[in-house]
C-alpha atoms as a PDB file:
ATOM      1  CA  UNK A   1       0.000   0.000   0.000  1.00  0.00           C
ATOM      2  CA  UNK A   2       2.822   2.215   0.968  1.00  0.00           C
ATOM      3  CA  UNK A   3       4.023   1.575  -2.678  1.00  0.00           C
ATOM      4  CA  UNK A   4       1.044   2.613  -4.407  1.00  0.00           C
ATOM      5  CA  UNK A   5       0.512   5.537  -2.656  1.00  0.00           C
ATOM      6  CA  UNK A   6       3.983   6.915  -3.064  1.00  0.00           C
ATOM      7  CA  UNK A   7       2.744   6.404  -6.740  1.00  0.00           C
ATOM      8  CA  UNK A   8       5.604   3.783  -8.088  1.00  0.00           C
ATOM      9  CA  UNK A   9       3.568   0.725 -10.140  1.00  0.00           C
ATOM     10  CA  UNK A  10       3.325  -2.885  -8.543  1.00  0.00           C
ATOM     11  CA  UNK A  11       4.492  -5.881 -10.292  1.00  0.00           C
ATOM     12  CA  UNK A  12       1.803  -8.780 -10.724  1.00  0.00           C
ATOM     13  CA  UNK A  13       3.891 -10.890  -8.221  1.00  0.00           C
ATOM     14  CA  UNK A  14       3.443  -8.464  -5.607  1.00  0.00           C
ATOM     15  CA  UNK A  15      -0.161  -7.560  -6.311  1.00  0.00           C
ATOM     16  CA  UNK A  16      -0.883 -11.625  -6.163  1.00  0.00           C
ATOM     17  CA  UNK A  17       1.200 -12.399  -3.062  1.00  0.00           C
ATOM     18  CA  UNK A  18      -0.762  -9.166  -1.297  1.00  0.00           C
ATOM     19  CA  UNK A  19      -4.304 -11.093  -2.473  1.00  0.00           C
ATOM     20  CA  UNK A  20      -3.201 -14.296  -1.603  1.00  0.00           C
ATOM     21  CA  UNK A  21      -1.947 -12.880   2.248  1.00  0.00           C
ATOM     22  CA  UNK A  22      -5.677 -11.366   2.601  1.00  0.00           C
ATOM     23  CA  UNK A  23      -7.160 -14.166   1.189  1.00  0.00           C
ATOM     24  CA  UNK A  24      -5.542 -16.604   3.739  1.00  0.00           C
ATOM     25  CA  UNK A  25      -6.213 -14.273   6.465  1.00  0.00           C
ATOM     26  CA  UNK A  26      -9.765 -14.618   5.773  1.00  0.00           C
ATOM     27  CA  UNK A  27      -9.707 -10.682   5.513  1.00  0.00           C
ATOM     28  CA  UNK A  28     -10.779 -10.407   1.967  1.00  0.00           C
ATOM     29  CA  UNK A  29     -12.456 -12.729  -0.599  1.00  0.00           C
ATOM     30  CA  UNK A  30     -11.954 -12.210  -3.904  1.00  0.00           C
ATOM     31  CA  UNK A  31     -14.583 -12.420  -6.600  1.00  0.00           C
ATOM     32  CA  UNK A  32     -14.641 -13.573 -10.017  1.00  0.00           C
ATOM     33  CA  UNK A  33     -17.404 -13.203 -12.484  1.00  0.00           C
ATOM     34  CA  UNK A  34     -18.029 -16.269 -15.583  1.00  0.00           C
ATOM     35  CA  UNK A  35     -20.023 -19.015 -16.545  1.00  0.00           C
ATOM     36  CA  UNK A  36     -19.715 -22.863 -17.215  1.00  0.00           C
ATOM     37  CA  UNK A  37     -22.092 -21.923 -20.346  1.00  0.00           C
ATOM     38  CA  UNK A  38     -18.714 -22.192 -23.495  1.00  0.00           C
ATOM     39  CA  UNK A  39     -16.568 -21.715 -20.440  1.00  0.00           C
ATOM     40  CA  UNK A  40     -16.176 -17.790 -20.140  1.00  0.00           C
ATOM     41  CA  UNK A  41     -14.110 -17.650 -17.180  1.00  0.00           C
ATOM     42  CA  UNK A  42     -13.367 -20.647 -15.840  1.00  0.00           C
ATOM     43  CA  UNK A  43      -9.858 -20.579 -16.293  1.00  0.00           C
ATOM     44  CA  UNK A  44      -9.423 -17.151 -14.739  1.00  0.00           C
ATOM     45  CA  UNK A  45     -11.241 -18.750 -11.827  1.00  0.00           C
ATOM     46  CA  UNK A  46      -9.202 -21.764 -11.898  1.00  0.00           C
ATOM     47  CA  UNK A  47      -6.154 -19.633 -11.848  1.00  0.00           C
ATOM     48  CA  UNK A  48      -7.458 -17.737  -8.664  1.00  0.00           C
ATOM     49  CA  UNK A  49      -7.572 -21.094  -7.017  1.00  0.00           C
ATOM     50  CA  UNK A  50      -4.354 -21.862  -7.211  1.00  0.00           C
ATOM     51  CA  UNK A  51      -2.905 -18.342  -6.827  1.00  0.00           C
ATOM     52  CA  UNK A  52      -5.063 -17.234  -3.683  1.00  0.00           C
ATOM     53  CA  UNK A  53      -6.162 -20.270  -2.139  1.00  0.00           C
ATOM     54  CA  UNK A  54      -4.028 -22.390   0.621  1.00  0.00           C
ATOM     55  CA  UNK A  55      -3.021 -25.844  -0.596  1.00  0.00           C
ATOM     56  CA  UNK A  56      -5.506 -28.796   0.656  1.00  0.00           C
ATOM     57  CA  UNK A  57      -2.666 -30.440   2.516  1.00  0.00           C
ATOM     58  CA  UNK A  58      -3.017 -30.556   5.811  1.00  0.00           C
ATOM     59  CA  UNK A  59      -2.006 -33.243   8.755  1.00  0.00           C
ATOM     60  CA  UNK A  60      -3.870 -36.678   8.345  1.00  0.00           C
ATOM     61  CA  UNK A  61      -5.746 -37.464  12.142  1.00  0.00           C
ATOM     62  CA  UNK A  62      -6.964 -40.888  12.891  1.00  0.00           C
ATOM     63  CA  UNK A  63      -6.927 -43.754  15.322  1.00  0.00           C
ATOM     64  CA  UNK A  64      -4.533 -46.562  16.524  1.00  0.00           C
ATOM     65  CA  UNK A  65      -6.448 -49.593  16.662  1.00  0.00           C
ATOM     66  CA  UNK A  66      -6.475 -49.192  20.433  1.00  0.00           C
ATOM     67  CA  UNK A  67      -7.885 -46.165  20.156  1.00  0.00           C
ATOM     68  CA  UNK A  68      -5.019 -43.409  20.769  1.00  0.00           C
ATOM     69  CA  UNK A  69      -4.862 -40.575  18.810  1.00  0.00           C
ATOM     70  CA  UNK A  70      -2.523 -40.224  15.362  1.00  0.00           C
ATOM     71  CA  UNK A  71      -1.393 -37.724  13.489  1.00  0.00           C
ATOM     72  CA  UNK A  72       0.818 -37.318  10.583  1.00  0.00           C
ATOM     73  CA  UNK A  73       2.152 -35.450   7.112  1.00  0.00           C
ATOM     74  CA  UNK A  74       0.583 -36.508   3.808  1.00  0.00           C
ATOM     75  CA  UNK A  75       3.994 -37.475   2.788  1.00  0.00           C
ATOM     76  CA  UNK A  76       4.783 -40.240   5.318  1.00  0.00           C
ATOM     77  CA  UNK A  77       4.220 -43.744   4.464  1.00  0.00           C
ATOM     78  CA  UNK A  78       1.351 -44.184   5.486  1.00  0.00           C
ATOM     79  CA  UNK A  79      -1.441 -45.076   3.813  1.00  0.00           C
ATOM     80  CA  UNK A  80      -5.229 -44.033   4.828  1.00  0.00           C
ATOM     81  CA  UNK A  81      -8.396 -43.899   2.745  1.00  0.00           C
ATOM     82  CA  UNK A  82     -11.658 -43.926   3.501  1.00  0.00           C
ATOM     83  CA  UNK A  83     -14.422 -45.792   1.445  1.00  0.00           C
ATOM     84  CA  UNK A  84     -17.275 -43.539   0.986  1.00  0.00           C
ATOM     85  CA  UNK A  85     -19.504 -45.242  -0.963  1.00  0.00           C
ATOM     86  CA  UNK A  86     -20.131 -48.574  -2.583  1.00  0.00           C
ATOM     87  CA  UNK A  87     -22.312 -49.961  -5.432  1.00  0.00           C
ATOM     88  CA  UNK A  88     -23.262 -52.127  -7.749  1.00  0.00           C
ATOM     89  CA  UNK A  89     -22.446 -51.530 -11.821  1.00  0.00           C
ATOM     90  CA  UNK A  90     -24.187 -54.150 -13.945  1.00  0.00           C
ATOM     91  CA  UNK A  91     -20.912 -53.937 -16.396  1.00  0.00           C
ATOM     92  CA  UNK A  92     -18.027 -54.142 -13.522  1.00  0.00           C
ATOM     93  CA  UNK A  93     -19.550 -55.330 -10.327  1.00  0.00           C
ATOM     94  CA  UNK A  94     -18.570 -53.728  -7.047  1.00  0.00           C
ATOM     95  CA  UNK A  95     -17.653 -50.575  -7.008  1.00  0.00           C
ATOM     96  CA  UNK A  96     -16.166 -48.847  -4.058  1.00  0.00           C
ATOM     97  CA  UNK A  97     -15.084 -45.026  -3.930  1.00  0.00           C
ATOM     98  CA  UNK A  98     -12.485 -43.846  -2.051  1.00  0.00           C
ATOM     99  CA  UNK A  99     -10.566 -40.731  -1.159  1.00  0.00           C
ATOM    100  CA  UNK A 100      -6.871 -41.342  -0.413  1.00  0.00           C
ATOM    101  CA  UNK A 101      -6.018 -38.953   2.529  1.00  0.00           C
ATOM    102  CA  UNK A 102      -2.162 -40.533   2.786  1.00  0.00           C
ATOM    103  CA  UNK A 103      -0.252 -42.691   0.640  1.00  0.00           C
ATOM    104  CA  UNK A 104      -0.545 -43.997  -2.719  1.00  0.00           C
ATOM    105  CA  UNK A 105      -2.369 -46.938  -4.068  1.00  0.00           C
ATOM    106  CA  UNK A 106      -1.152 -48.559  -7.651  1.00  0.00           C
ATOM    107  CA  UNK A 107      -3.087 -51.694  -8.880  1.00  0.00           C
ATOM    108  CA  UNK A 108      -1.871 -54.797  -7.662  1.00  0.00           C
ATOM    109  CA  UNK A 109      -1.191 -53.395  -3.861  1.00  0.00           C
ATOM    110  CA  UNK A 110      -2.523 -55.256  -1.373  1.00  0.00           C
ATOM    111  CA  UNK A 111      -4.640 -53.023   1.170  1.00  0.00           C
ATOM    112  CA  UNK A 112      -6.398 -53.944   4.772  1.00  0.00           C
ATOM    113  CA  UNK A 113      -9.373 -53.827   6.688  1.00  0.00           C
ATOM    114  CA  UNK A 114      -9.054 -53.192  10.079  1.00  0.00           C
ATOM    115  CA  UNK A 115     -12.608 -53.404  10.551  1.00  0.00           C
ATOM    116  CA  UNK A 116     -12.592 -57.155   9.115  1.00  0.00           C
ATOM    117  CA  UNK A 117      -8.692 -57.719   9.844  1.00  0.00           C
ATOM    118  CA  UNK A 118      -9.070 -58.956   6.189  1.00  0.00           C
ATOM    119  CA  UNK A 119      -6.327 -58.294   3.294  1.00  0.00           C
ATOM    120  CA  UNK A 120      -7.572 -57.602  -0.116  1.00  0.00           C
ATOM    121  CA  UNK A 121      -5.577 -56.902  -3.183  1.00  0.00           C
ATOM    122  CA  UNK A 122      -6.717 -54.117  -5.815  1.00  0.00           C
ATOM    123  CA  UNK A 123      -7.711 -55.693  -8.864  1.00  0.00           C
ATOM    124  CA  UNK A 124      -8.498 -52.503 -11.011  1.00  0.00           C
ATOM    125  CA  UNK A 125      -8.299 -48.797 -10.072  1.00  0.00           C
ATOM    126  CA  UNK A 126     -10.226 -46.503 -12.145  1.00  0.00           C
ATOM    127  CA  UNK A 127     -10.863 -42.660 -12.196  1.00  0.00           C
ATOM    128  CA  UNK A 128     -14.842 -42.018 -12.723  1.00  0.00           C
ATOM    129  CA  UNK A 129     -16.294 -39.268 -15.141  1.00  0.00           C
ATOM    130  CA  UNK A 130     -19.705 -39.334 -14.666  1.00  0.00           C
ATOM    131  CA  UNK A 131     -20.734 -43.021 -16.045  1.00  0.00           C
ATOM    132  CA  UNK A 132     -17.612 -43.688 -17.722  1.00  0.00           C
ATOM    133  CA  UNK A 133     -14.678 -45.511 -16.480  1.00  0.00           C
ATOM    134  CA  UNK A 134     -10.715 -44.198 -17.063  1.00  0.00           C
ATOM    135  CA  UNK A 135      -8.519 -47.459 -16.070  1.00  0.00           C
ATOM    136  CA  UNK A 136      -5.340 -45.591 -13.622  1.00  0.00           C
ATOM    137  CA  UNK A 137      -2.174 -47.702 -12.291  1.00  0.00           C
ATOM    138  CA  UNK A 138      -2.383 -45.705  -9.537  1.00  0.00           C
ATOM    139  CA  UNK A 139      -3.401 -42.814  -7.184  1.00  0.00           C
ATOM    140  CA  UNK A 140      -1.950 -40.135  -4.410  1.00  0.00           C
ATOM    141  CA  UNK A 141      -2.849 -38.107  -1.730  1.00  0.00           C
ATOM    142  CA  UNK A 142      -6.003 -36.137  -2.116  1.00  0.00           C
ATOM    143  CA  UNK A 143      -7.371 -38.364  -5.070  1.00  0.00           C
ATOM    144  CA  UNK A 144     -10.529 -39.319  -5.597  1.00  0.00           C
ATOM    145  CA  UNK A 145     -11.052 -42.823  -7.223  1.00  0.00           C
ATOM    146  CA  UNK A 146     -12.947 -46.069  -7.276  1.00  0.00           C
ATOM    147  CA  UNK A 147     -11.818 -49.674  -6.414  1.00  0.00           C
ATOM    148  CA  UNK A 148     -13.497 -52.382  -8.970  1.00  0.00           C
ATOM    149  CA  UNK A 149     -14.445 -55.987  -7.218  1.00  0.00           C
ATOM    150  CA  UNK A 150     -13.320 -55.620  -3.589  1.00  0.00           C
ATOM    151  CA  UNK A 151     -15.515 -57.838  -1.430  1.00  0.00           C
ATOM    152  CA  UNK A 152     -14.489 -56.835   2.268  1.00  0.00           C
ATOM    153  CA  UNK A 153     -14.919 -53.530   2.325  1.00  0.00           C
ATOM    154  CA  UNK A 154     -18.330 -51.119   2.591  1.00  0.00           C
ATOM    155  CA  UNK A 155     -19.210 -47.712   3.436  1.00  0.00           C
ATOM    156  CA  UNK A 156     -17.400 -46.039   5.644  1.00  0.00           C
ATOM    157  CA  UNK A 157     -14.259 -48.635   6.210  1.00  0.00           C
ATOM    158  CA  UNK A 158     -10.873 -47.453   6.524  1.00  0.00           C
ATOM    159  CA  UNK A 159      -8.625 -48.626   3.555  1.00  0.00           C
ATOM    160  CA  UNK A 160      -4.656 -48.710   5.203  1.00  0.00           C
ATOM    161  CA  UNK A 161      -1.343 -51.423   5.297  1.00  0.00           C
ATOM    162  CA  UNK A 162      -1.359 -54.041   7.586  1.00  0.00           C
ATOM    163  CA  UNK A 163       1.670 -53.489   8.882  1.00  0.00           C
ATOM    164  CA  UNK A 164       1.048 -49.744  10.323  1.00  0.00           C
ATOM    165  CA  UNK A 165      -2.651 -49.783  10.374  1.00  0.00           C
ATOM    166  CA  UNK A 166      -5.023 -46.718  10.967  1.00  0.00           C
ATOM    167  CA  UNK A 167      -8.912 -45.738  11.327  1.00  0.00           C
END
């Protein structure tokens, strides 16, 4: 501000980090205008995302299986999802979404259930868009994706490793 008013000109790169600072702070929110109709503006808006908002990674909380309190960074080794819904497809069979809070999956792992204290391994991994299926080898932190054919898991089970297991 002192800048501007002594009348020398901002760069974009200070203008942005000054938005972004607000922004965080929860001081200012900024507003875009556009519309999903031919896509007039979403990439501005897109853009604002990733220059104003804070990144989604954040530490991972969960439970031991006897109950203590965990936390830990995204980028440890440890691997926690959560199965938020399951169904049926007449084409693949069962379907289970999942959001990958820590970790990585890659088809072929084998994953656990501490609910059943039952190992499964990951027959197909697959990326939905809308009804149609995009076959991935594999996933990371923050993705969203679905697990074809696993039997031992339902809604709301905790997908992790055996050997350093989670809920």
């Amino acid at each position: 501000l002192e800048k501007y008013l002594a009348g020398e000109t901002l760069s974009e790169e200070e203008i942005v980090a000054a938005v972004r600072l607000k922004t965080q702070a929860l001081d200012i929110v900024p507003v875009l205008c556009g519309t999903a109709l031919r896509n007039k503006g979403i990439q501005p808006l897109l853009d604002a995302v990733i220059d104003y908002l804070p990144p989604p990674v954040r530490p991972v909380t969960g439970l031991s299986l006897k109950g203590e309190d965990l936390t830990w960074q995204v980028n440890d080794e440890i691997r926690a999802a959560l199965a938020f819904k399951t169904m049926h497809d007449p084409y693949s069979g069962q379907l289970t979404f999942i959001r990958l809070y820590s970790g990585d999956l890659k088809t072929g792992d084998f994953i656990f259930n501490p609910r059943t204290g039952r190992n499964e391994r990951i027959g197909r991994l697959v990326r939905m868009h809308a009804d149609k299926k995009e076959d991935i080898e594999s996933a990371s932190a923050g993705d969203i994706v679905a697990i074809i054919g696993l039997k031992n898991f339902t809604t709301g089970d905790t997908i992790t490793d055996k050997n350093r297991p989670v809920l």
